[in-house]
C-alpha atoms as a PDB file:
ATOM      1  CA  UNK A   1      32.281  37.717  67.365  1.00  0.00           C
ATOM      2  CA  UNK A   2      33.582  37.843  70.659  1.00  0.00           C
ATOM      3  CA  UNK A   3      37.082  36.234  70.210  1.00  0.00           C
ATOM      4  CA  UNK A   4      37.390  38.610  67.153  1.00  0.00           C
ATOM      5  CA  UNK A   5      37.168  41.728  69.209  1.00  0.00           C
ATOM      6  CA  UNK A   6      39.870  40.116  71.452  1.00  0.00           C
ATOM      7  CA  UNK A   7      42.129  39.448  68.407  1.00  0.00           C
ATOM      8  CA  UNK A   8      41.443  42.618  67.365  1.00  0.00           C
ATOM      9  CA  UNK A   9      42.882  44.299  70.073  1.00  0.00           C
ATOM     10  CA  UNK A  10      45.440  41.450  70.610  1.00  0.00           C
ATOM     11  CA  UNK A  11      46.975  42.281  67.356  1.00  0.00           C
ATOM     12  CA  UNK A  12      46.914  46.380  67.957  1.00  0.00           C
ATOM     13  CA  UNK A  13      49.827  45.592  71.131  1.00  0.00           C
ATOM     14  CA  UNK A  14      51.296  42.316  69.215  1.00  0.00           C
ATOM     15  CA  UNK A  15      52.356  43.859  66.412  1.00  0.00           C
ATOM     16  CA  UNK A  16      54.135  46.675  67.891  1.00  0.00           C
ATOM     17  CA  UNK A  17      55.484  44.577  70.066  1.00  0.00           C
ATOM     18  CA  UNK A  18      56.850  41.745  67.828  1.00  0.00           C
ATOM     19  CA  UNK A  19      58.062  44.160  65.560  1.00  0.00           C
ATOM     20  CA  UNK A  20      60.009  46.459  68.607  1.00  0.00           C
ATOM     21  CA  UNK A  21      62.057  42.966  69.120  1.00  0.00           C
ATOM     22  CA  UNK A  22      62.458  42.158  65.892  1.00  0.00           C
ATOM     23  CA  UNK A  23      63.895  45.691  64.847  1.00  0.00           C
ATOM     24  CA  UNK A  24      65.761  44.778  67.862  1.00  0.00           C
ATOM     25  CA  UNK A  25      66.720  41.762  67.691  1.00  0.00           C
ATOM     26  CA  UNK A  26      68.371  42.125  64.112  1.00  0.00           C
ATOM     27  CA  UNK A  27      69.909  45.624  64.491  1.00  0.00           C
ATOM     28  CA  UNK A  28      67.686  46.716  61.692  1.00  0.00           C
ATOM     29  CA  UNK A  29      68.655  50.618  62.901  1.00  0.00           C
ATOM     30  CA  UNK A  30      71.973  50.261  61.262  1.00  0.00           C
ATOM     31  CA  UNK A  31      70.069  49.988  57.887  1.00  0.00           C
ATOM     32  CA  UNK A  32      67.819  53.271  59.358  1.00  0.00           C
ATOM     33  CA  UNK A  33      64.883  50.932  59.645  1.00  0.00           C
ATOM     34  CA  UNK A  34      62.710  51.109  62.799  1.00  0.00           C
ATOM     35  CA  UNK A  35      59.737  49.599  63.813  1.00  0.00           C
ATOM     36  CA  UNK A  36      56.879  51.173  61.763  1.00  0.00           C
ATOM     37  CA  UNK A  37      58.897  50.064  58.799  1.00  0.00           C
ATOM     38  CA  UNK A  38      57.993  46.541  59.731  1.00  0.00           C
ATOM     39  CA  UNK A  39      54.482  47.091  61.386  1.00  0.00           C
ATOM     40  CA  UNK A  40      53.191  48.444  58.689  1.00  0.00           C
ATOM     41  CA  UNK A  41      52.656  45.700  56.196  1.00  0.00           C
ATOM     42  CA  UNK A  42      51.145  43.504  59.406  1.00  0.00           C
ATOM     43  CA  UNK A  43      48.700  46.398  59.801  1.00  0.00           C
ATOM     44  CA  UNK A  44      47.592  46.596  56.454  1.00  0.00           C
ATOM     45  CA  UNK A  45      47.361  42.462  56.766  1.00  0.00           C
ATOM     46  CA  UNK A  46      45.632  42.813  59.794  1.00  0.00           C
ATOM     47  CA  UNK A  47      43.164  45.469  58.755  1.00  0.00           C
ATOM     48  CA  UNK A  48      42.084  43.220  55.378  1.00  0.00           C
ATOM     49  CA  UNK A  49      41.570  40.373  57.896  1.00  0.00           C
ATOM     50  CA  UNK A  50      39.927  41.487  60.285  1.00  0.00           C
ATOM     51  CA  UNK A  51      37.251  43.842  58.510  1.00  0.00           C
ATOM     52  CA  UNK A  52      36.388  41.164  56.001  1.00  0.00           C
ATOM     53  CA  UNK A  53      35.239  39.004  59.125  1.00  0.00           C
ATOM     54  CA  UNK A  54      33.875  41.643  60.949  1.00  0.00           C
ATOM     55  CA  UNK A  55      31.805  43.300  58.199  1.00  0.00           C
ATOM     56  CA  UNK A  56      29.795  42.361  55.131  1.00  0.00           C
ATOM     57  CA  UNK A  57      33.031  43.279  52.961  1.00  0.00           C
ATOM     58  CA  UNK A  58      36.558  44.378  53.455  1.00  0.00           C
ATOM     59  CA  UNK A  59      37.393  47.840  54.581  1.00  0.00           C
ATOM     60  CA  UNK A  60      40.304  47.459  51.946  1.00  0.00           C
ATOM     61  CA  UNK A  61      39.448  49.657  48.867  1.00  0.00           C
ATOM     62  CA  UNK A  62      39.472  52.120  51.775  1.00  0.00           C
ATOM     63  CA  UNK A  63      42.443  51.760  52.856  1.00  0.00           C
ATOM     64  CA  UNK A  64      44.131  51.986  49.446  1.00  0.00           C
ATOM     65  CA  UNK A  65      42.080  54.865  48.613  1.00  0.00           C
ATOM     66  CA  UNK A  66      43.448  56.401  51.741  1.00  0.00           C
ATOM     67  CA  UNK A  67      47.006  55.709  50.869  1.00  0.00           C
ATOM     68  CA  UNK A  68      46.319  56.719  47.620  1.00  0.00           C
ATOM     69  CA  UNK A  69      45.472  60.276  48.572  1.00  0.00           C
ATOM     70  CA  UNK A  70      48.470  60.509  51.143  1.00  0.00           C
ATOM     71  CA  UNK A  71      50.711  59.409  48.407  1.00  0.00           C
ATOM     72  CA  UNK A  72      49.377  62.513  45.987  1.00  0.00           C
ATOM     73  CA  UNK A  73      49.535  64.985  49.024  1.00  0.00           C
ATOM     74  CA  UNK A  74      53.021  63.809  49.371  1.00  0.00           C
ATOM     75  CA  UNK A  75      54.213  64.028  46.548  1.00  0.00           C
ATOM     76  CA  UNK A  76      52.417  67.618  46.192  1.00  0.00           C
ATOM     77  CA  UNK A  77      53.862  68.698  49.290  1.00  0.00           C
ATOM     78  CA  UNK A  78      57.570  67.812  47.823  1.00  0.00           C
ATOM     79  CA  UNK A  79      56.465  69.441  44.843  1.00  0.00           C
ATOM     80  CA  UNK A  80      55.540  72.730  45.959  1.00  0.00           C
ATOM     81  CA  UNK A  81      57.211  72.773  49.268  1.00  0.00           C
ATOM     82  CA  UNK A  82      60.446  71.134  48.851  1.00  0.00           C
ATOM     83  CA  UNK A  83      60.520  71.872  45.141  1.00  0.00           C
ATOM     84  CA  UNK A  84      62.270  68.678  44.352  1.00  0.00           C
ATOM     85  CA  UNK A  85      61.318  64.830  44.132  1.00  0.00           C
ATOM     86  CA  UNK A  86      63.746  62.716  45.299  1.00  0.00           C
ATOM     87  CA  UNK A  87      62.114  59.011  44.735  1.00  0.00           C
ATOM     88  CA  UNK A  88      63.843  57.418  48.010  1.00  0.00           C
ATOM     89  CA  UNK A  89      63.108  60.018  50.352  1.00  0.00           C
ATOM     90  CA  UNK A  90      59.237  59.828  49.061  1.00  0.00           C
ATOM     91  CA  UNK A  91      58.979  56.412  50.014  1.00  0.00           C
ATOM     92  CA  UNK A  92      60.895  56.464  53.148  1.00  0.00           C
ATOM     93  CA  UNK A  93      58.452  58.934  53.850  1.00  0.00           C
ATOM     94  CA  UNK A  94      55.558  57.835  52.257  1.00  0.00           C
ATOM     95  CA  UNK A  95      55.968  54.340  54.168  1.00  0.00           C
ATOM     96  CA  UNK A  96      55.740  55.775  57.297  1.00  0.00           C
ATOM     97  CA  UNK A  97      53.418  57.917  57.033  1.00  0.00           C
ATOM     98  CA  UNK A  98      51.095  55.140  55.648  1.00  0.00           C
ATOM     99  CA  UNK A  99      52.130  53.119  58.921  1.00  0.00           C
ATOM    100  CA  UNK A 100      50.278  56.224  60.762  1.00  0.00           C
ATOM    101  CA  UNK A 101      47.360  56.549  58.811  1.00  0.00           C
ATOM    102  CA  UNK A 102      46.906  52.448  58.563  1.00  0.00           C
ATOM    103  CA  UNK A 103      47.358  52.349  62.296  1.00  0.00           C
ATOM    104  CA  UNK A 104      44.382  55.524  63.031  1.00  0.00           C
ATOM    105  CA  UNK A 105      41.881  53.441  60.233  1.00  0.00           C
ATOM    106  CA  UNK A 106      42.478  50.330  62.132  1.00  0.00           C
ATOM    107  CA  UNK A 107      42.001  52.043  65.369  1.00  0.00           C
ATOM    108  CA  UNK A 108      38.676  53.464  64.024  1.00  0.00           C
ATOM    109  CA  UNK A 109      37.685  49.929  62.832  1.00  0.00           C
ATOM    110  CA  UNK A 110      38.373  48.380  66.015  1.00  0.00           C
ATOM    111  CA  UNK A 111      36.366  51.029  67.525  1.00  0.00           C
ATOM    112  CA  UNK A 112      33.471  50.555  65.262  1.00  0.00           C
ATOM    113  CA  UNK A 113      33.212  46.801  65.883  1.00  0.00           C
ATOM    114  CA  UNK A 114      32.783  47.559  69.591  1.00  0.00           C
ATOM    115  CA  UNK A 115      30.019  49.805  68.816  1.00  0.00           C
ATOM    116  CA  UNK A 116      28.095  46.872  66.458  1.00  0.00           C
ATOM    117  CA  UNK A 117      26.236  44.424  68.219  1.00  0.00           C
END
């Protein structure tokens, strides 16, 4: 239990490191990628991984019902805000935003495995 706390918090710094010198690395800003573009799947990844050791079942479902309600406020915030849908620009923004919410859920997860015993 104890090396899985470590990895857990191993992986928070990894990732956004790895994926810094990757974006880097390949000049993925030409293509207007940046690095939450890439962290994001490894999060998600990450987040399956470590709550299905960590707990009696994976935290998941969660997440995807999570991103599912971020993707219906987006697209009702385009909607009624923006008064257009414009399918790229939802994802583009829908995958980022889903890097920030993935990111807070695995913060909170890491944080509840400290507090188990």
């Amino acid at each position: 239990m104890t090396l899985l706390k470590i990895a857990s918090i191993l992986f928070i710094f990894l990732t956004i490191i790895l994926t810094i010198i990757i974006t880097k690395l390949l000049r993925l800003k030409r293509f207007g990628l940046n690095f939450a573009d890439l962290a994001f799947p490894l999060f998600v990844l990450e987040f399956y991984v470590i709550s299905d050791r960590a707990f009696y079942h994976s935290f998941l479902p969660e997440l995807a019902l999570a991103l599912s309600a971020l993707a219906i406020a987006i697209t009702v915030y385009f909607l009624r805000v923006k008064r257009s849908f414009y399918y790229p620009k939802f994802f583009k923004f829908f995958w980022r935003a889903g890097f920030i919410l993935t990111f807070f859920l695995y913060l909170a997860m890491v944080i509840g495995l400290f507090l188990t015993k």
